[in-house]
C-alpha atoms as a PDB file:
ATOM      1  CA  UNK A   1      36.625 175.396 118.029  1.00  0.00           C
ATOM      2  CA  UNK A   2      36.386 171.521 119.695  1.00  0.00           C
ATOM      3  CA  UNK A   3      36.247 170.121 115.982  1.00  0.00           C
ATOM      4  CA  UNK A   4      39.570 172.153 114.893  1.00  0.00           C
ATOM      5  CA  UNK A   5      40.965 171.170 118.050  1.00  0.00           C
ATOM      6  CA  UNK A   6      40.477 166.796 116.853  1.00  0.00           C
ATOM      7  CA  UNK A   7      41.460 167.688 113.499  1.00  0.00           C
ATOM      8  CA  UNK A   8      44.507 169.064 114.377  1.00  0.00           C
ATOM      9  CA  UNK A   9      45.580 165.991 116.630  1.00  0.00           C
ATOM     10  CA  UNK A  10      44.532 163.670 114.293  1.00  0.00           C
ATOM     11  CA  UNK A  11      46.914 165.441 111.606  1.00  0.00           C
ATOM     12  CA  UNK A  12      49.702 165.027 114.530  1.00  0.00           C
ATOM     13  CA  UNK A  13      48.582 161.164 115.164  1.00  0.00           C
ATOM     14  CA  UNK A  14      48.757 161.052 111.106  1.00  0.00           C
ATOM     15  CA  UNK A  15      52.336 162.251 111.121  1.00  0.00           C
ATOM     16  CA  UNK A  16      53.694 160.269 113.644  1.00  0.00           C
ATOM     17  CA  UNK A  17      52.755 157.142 112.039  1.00  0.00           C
ATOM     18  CA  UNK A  18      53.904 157.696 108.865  1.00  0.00           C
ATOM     19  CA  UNK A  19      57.458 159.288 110.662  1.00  0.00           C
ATOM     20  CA  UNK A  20      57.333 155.464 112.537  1.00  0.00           C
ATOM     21  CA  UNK A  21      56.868 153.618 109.128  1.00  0.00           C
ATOM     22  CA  UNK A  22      59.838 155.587 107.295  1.00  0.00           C
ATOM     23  CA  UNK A  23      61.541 154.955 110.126  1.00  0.00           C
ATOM     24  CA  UNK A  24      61.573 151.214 110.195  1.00  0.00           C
ATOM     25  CA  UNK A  25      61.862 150.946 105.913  1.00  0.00           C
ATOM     26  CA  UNK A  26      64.891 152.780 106.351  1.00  0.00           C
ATOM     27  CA  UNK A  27      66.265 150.813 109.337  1.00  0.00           C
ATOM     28  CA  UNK A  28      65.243 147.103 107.415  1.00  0.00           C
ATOM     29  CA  UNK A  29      67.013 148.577 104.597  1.00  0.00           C
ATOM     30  CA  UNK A  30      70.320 148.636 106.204  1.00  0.00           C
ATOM     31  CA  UNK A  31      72.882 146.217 104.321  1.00  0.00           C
ATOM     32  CA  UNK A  32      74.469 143.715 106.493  1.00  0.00           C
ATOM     33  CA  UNK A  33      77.811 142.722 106.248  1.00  0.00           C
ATOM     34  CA  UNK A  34      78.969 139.193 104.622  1.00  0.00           C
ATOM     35  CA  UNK A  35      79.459 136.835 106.701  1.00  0.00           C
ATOM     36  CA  UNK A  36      83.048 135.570 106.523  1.00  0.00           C
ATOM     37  CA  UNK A  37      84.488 131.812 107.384  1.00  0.00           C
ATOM     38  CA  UNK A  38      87.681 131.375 109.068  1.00  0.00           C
ATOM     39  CA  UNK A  39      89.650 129.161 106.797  1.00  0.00           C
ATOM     40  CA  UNK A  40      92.927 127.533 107.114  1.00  0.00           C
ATOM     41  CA  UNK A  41      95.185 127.293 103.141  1.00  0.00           C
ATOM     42  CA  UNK A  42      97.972 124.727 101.732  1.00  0.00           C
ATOM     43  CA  UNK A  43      99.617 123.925  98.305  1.00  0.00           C
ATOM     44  CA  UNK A  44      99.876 121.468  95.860  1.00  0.00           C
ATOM     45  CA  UNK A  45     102.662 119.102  96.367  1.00  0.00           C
ATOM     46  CA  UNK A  46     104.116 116.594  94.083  1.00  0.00           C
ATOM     47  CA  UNK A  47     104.841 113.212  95.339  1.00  0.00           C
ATOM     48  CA  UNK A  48     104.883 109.608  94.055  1.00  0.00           C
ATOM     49  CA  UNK A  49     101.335 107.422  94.658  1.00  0.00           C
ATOM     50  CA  UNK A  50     100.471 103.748  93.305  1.00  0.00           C
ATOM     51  CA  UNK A  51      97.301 102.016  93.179  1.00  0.00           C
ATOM     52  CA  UNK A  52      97.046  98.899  94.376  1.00  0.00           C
ATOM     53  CA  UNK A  53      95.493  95.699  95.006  1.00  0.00           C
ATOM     54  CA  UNK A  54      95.315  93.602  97.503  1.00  0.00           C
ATOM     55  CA  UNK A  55      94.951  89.563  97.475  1.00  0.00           C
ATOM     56  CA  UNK A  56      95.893  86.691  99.717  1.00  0.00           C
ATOM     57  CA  UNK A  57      98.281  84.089  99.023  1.00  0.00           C
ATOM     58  CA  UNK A  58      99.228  80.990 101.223  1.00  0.00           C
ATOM     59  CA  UNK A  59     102.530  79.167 101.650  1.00  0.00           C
ATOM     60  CA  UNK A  60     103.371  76.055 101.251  1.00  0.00           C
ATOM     61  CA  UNK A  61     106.651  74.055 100.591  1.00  0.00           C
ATOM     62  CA  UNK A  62     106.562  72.417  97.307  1.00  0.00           C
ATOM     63  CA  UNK A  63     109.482  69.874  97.548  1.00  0.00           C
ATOM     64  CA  UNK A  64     108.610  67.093 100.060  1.00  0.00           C
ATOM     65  CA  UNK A  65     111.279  63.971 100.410  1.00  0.00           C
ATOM     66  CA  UNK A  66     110.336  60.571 101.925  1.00  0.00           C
ATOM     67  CA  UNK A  67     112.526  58.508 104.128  1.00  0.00           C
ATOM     68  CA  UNK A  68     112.110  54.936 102.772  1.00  0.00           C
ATOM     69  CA  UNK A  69     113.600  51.119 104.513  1.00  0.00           C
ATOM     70  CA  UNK A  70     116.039  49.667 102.457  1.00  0.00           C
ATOM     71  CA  UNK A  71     115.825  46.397 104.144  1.00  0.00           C
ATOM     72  CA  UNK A  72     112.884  44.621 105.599  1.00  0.00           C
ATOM     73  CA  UNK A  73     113.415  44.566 109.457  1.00  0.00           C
ATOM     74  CA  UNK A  74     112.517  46.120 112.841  1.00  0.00           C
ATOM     75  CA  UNK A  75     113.687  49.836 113.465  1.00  0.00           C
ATOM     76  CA  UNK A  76     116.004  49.846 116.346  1.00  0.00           C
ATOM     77  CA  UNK A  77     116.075  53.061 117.075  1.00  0.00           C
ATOM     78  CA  UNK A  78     115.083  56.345 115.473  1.00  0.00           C
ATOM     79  CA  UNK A  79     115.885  60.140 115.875  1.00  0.00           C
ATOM     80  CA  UNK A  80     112.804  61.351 113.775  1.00  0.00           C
ATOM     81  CA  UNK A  81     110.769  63.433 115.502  1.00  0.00           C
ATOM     82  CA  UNK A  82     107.882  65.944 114.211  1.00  0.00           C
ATOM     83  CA  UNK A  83     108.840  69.322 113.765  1.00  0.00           C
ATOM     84  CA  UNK A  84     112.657  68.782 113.981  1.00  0.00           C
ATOM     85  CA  UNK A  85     115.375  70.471 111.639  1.00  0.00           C
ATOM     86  CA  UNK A  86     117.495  67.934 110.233  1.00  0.00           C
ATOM     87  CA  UNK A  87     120.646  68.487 108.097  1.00  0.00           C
ATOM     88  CA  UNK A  88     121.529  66.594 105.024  1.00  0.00           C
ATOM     89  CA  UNK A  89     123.049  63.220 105.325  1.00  0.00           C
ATOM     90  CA  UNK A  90     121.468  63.178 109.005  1.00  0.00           C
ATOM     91  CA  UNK A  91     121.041  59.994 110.878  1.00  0.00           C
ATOM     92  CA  UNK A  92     117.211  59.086 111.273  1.00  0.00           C
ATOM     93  CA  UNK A  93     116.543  55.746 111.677  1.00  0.00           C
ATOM     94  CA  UNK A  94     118.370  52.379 112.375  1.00  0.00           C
ATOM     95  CA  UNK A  95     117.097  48.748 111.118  1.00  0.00           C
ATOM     96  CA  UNK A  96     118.005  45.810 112.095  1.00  0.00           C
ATOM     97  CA  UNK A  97     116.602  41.825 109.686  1.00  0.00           C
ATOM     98  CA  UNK A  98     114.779  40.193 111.086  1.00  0.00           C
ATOM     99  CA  UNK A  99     117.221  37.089 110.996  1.00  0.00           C
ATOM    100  CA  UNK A 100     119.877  39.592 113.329  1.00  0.00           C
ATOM    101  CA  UNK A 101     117.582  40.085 115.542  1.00  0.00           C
ATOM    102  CA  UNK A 102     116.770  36.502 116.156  1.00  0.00           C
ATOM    103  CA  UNK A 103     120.357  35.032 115.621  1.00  0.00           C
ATOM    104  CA  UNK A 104     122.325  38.056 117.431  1.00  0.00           C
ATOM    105  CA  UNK A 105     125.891  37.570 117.710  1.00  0.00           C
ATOM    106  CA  UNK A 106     126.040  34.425 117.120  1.00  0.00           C
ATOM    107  CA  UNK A 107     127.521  34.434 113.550  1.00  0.00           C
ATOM    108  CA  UNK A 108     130.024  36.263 114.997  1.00  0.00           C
ATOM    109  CA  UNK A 109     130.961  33.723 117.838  1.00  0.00           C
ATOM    110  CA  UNK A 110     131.533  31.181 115.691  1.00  0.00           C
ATOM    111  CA  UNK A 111     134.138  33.624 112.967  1.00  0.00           C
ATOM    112  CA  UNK A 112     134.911  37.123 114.355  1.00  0.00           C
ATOM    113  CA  UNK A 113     135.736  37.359 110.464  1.00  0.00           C
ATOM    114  CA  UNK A 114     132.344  37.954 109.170  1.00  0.00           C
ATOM    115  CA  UNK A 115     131.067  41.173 111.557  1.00  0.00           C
ATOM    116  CA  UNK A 116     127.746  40.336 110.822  1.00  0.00           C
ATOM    117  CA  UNK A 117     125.754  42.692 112.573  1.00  0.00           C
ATOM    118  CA  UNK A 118     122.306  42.808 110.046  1.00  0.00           C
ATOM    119  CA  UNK A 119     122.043  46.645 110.949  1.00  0.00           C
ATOM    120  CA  UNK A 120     121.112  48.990 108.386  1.00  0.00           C
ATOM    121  CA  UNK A 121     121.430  52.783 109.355  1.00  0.00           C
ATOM    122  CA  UNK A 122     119.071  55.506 106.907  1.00  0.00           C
ATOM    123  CA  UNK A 123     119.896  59.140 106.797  1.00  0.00           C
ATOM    124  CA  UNK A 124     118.291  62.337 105.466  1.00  0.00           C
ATOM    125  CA  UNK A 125     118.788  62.947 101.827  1.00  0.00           C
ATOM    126  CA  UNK A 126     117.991  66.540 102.399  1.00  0.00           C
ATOM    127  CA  UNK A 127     117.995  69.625 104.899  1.00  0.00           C
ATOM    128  CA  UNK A 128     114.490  70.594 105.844  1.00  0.00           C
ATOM    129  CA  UNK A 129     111.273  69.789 108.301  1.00  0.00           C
ATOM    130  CA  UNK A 130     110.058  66.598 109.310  1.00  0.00           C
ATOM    131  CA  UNK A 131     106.027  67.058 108.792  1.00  0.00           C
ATOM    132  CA  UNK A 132     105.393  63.402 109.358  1.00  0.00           C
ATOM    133  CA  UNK A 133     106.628  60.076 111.014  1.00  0.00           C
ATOM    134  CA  UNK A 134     104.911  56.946 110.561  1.00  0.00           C
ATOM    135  CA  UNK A 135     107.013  54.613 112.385  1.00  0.00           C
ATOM    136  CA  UNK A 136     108.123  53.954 115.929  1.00  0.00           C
ATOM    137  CA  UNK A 137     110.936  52.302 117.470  1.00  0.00           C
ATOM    138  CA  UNK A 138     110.619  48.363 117.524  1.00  0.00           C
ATOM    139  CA  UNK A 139     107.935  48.513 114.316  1.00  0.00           C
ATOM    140  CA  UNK A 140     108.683  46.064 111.446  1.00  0.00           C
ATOM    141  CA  UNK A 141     108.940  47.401 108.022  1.00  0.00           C
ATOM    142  CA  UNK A 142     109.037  45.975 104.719  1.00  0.00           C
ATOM    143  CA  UNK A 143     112.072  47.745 102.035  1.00  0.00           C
ATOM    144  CA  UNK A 144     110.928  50.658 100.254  1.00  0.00           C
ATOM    145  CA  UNK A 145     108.472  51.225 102.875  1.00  0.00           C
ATOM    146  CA  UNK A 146     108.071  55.237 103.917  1.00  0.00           C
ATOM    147  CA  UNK A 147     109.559  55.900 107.520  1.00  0.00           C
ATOM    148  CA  UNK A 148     109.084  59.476 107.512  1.00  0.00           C
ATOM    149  CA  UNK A 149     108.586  62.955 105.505  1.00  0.00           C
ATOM    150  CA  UNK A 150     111.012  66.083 105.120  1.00  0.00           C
ATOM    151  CA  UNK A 151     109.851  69.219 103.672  1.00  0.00           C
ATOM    152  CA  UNK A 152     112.515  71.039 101.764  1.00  0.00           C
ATOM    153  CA  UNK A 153     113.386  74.285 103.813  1.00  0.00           C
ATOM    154  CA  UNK A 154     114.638  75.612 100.064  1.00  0.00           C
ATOM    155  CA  UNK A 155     111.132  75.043  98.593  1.00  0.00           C
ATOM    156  CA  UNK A 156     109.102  77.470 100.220  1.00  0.00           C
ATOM    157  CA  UNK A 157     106.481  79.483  98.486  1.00  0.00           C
ATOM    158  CA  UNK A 158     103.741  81.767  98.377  1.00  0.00           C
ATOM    159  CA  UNK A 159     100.622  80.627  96.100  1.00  0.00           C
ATOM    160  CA  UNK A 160      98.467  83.055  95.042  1.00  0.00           C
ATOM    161  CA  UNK A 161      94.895  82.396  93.379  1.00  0.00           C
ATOM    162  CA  UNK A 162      94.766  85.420  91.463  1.00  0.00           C
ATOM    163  CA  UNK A 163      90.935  86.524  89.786  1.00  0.00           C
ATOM    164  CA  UNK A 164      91.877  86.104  86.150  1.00  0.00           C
ATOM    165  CA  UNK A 165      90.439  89.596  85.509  1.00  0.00           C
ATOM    166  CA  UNK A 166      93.936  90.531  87.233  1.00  0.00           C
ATOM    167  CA  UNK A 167      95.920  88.400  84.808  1.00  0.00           C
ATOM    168  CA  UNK A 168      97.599  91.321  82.756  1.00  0.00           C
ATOM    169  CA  UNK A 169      98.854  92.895  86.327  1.00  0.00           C
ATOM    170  CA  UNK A 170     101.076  90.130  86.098  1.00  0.00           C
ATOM    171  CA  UNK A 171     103.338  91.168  83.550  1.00  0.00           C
ATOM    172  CA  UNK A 172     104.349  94.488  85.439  1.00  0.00           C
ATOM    173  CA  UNK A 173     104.335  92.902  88.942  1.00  0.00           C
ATOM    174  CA  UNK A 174     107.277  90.170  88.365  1.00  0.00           C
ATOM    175  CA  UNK A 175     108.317  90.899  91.987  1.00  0.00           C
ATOM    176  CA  UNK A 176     105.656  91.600  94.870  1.00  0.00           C
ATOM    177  CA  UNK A 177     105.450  92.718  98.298  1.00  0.00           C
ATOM    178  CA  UNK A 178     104.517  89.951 100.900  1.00  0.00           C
ATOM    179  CA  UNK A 179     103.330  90.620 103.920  1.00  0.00           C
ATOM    180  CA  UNK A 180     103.307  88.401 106.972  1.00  0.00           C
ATOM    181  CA  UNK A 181     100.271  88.651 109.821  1.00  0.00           C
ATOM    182  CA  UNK A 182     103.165  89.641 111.844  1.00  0.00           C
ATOM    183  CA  UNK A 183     104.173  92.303 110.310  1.00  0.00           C
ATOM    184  CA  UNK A 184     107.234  90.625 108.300  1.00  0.00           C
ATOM    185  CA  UNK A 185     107.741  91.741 105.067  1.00  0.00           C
ATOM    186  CA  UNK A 186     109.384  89.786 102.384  1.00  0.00           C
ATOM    187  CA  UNK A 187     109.577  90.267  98.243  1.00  0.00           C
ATOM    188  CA  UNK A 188     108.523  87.335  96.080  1.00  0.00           C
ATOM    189  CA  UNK A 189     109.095  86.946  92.500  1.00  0.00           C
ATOM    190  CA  UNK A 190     106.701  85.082  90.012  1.00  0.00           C
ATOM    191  CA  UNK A 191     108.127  81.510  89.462  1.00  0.00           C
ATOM    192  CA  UNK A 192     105.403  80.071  87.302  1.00  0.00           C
ATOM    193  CA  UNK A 193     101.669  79.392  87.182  1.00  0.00           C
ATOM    194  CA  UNK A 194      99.052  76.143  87.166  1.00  0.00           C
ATOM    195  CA  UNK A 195      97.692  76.092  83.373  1.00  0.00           C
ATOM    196  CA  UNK A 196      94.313  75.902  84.258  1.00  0.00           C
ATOM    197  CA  UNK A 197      91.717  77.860  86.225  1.00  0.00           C
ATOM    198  CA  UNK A 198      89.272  77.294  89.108  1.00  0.00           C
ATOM    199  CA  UNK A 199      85.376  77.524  87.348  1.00  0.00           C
ATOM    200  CA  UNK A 200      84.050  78.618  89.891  1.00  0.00           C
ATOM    201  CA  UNK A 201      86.145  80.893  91.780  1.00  0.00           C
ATOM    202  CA  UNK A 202      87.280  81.623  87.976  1.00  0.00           C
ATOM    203  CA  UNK A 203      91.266  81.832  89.688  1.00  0.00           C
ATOM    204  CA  UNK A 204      94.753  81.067  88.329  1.00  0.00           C
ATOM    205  CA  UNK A 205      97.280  80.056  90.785  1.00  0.00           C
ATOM    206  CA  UNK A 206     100.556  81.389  90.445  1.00  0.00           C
ATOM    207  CA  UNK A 207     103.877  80.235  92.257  1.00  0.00           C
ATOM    208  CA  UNK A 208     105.465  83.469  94.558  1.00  0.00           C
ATOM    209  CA  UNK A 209     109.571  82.356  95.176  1.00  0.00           C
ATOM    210  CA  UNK A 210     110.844  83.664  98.249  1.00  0.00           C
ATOM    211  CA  UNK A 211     114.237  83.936  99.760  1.00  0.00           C
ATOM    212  CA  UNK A 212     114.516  80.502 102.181  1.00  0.00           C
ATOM    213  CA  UNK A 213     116.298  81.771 105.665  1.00  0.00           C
ATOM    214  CA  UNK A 214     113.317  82.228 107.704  1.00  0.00           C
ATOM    215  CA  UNK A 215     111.336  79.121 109.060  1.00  0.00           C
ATOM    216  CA  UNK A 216     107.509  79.773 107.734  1.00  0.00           C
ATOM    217  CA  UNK A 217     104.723  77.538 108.850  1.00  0.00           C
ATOM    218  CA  UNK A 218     102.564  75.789 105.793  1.00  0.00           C
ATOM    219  CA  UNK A 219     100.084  77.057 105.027  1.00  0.00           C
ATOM    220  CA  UNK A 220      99.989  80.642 106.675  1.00  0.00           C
ATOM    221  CA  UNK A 221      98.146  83.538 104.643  1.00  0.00           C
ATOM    222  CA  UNK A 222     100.201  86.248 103.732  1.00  0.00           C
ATOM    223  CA  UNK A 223      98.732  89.453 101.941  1.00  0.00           C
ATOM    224  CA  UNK A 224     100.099  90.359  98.350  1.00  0.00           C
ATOM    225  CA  UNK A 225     100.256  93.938  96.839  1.00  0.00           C
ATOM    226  CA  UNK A 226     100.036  94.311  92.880  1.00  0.00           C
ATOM    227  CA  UNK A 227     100.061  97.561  91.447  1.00  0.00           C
ATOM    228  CA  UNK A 228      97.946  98.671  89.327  1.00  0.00           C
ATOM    229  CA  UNK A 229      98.917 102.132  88.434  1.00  0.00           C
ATOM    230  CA  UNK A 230     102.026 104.187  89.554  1.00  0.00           C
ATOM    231  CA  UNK A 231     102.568 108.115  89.123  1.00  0.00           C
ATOM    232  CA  UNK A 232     106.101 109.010  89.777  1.00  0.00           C
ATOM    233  CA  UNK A 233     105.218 112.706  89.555  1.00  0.00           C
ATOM    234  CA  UNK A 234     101.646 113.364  90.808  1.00  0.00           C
ATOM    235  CA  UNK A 235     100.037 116.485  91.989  1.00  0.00           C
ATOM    236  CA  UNK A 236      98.750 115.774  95.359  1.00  0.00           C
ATOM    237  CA  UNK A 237      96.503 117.812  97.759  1.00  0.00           C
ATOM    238  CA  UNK A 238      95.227 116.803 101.486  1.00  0.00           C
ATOM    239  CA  UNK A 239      91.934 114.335 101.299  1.00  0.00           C
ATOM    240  CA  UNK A 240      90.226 117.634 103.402  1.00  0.00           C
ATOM    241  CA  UNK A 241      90.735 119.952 101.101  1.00  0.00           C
ATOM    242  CA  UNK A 242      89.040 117.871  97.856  1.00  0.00           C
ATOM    243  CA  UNK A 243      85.435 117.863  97.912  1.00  0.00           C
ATOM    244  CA  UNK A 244      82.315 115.963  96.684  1.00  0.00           C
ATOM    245  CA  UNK A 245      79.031 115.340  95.845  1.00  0.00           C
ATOM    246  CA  UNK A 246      76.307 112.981  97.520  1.00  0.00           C
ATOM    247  CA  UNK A 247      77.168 110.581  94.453  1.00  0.00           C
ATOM    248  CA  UNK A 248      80.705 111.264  94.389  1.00  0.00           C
ATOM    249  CA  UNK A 249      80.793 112.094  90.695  1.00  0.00           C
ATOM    250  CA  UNK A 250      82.194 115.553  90.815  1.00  0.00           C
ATOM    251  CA  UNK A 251      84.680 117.064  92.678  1.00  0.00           C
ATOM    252  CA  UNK A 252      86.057 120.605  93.472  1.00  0.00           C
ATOM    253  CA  UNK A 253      88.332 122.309  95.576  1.00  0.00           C
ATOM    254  CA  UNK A 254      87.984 126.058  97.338  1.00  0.00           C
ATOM    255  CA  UNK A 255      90.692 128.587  95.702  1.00  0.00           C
ATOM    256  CA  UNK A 256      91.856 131.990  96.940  1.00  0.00           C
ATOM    257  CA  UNK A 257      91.885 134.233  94.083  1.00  0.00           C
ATOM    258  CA  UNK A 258      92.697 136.582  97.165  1.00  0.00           C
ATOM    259  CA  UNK A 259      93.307 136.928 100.588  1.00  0.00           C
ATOM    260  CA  UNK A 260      89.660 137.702 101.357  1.00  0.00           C
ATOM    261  CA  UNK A 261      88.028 134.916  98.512  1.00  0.00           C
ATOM    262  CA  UNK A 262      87.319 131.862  97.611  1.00  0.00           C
ATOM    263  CA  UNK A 263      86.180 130.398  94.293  1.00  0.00           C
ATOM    264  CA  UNK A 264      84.802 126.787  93.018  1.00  0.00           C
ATOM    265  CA  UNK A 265      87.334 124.961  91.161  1.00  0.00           C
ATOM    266  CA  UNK A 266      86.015 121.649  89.461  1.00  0.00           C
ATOM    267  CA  UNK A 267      88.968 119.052  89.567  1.00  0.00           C
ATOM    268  CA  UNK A 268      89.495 115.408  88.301  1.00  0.00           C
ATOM    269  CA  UNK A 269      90.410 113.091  90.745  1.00  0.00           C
ATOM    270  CA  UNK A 270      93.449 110.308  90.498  1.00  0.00           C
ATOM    271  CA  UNK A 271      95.214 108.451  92.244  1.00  0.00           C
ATOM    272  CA  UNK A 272      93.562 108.398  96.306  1.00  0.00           C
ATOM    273  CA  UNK A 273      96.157 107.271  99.350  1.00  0.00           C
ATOM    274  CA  UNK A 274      95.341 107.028 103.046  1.00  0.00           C
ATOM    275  CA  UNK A 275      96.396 110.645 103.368  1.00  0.00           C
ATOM    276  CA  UNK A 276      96.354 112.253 100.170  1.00  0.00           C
ATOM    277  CA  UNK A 277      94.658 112.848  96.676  1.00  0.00           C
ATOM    278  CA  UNK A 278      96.068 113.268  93.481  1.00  0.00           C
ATOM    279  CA  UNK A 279      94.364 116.400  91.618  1.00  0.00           C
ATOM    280  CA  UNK A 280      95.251 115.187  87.238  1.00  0.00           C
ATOM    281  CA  UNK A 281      93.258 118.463  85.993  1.00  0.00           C
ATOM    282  CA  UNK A 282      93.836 121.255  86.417  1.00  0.00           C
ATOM    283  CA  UNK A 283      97.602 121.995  87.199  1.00  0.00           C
ATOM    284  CA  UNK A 284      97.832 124.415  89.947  1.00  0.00           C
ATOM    285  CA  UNK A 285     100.519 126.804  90.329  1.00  0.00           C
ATOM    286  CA  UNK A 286     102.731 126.255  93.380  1.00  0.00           C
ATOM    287  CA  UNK A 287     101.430 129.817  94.884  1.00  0.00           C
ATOM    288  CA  UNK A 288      97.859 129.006  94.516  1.00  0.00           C
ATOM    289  CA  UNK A 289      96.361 128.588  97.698  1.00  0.00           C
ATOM    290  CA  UNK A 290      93.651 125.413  98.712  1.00  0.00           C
ATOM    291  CA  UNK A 291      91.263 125.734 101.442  1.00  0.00           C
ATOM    292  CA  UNK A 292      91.576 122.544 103.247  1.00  0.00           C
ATOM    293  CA  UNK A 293      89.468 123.575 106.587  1.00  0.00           C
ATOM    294  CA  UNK A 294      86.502 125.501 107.110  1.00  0.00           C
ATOM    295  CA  UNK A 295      86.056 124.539 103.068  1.00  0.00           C
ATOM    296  CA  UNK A 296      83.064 122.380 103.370  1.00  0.00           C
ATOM    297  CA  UNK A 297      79.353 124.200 102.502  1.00  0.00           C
ATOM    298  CA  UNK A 298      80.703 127.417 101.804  1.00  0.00           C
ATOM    299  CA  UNK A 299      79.501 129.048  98.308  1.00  0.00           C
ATOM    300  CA  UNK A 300      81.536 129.985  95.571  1.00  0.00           C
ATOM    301  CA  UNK A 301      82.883 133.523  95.971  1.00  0.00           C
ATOM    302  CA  UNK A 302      82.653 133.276  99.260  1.00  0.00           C
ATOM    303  CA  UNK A 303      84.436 135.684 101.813  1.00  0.00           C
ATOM    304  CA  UNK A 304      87.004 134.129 103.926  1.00  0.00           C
ATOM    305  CA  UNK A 305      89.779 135.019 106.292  1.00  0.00           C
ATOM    306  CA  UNK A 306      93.163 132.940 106.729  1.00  0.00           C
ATOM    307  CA  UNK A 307      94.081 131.555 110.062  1.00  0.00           C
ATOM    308  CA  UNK A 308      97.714 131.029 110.845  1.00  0.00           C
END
């Protein structure tokens, strides 16, 4: 009787085990659901994007003018100063010979009739910038000798040492953007190049004509757009919603084929702006629907749900 009695709860200790183990196989067999990845959704656009580069060019005024004695003498006064506008035709200097200066009026006390006065008075031939004096009231000077410098205000322009590997961008950039550390923006056309190039920098320098009006320093570096490529029409997406690789060699976006999925679509890349990228293959319908957050490191076919 005691042995039926522990074979009979050892058949119930049996069961119970085996009941436990179904019991969890059926519970680990449960399907979860997918997760699913709040996503936000735009369009394709089409806009107009250029690629560009970007060099430096420097100004410089190419037309200089020197103020030269016509008599040899002693400068008896002068209105040259460095820095100062002057106008065409403007009074700079005044000589006085040598022999006026030691005689004085007497010529003219003995005959009022002669109005000798020895004093010879030398003007600007042009409008512009005096950049340089060299002499001083009460200096002698011998004829021909140079009083001062004018840069032509009319001469100004923009030379840019452009990497001859840049040469053909030339041709389709005949006017350029220049723009000023200040923010000052002003449009330069090409005037004409140096026929040679630096061998070492391996540069040709070309001549950028500018408008005169406003008063540039020499030599101040201004930056100088060329384009390289321009797409008046191009398909553009948000930079977030293109993505890439570690090397950057393939790119896809994340497409709703619903409003619950999204699928891998392998795209080339074009033209890139500070904002936007321009998708050349393939063309997207204006409906279709790119994932530009929540995008990155989700699979393909993944589930997803649009937020508003």
């Amino acid at each position: 009787m005691k042995c039926d009695l522990n074979f009979l709860c050892s058949c119930i200790a049996a069961l119970l085990i085996i009941s436990g183990c179904n019991h969890s196989e059926s519970a680990d067999t449960v399907d979860e659901p997918s997760p699913v990845t709040p996503v936000q959704v735009t369009t394709v656009q089409d806009s107009s994007l250029a690629e560009s580069v970007e060099l430096s060019a420097v100004s410089a005024y190419l037309e200089k003018s020197f103020v030269k004695a016509n008599i040899n003498g002693y400068i008896q006064s002068t209105q040259a100063v460095m820095g100062k506008q002057v106008g065409s035709h403007q009074l700079l200097f005044s000589l006085i010979t040598k022999e006026a200066k030691s005689i004085g009026n007497s010529v003219n006390k003995l005959d009022a009739g002669f109005k000798f006065s020895g004093i010879s008075n030398i003007r600007a031939d042009q409008a512009g910038t005096i950049v340089q004096v060299n002499h001083q009231k009460g200096d002698y000077v011998q004829d021909g000798e140079a009083l001062a410098t004018i840069s032509n205000r009319n001469s100004l322009v923009f030379l840019l040492d452009l990497p001859y590997e840049y040469n053909r961008l030339i041709n389709q950039n005949k006017t350029v953007d220049i723009l000023l550390p200040d923010g000052t923006k002003m449009n330069g056309t090409v005037s004409g190049t140096m026929p040679s190039v630096d061998s070492v920098a391996q540069t040709q320098r070309y001549i950028l004509k500018v408008s005169a009006g406003k008063n540039i320093p020499e030599g101040l570096i201004a930056k100088v757009r060329l384009t390289k490529v321009n797409h008046a029409q191009a398909q553009v997406l948000p930079k977030s919603a293109v993505l890439a690789n570690v090397t950057e060699d393939e790119f896809w976006v994340m497409k709703l084929i619903n409003d619950s999925t999204a699928v891998k679509v392998k795209v080339k890349k074009g033209i890139e702006s500070q904002q936007t990228i321009e998708v050349l293959e393939p063309r997207f319908s204006k409906n279709d629907r790119i994932i530009t957050s929540g995008n990155y490191g989700i699979a393909d076919t993944a589930k997803v749900k649009i937020q508003y």
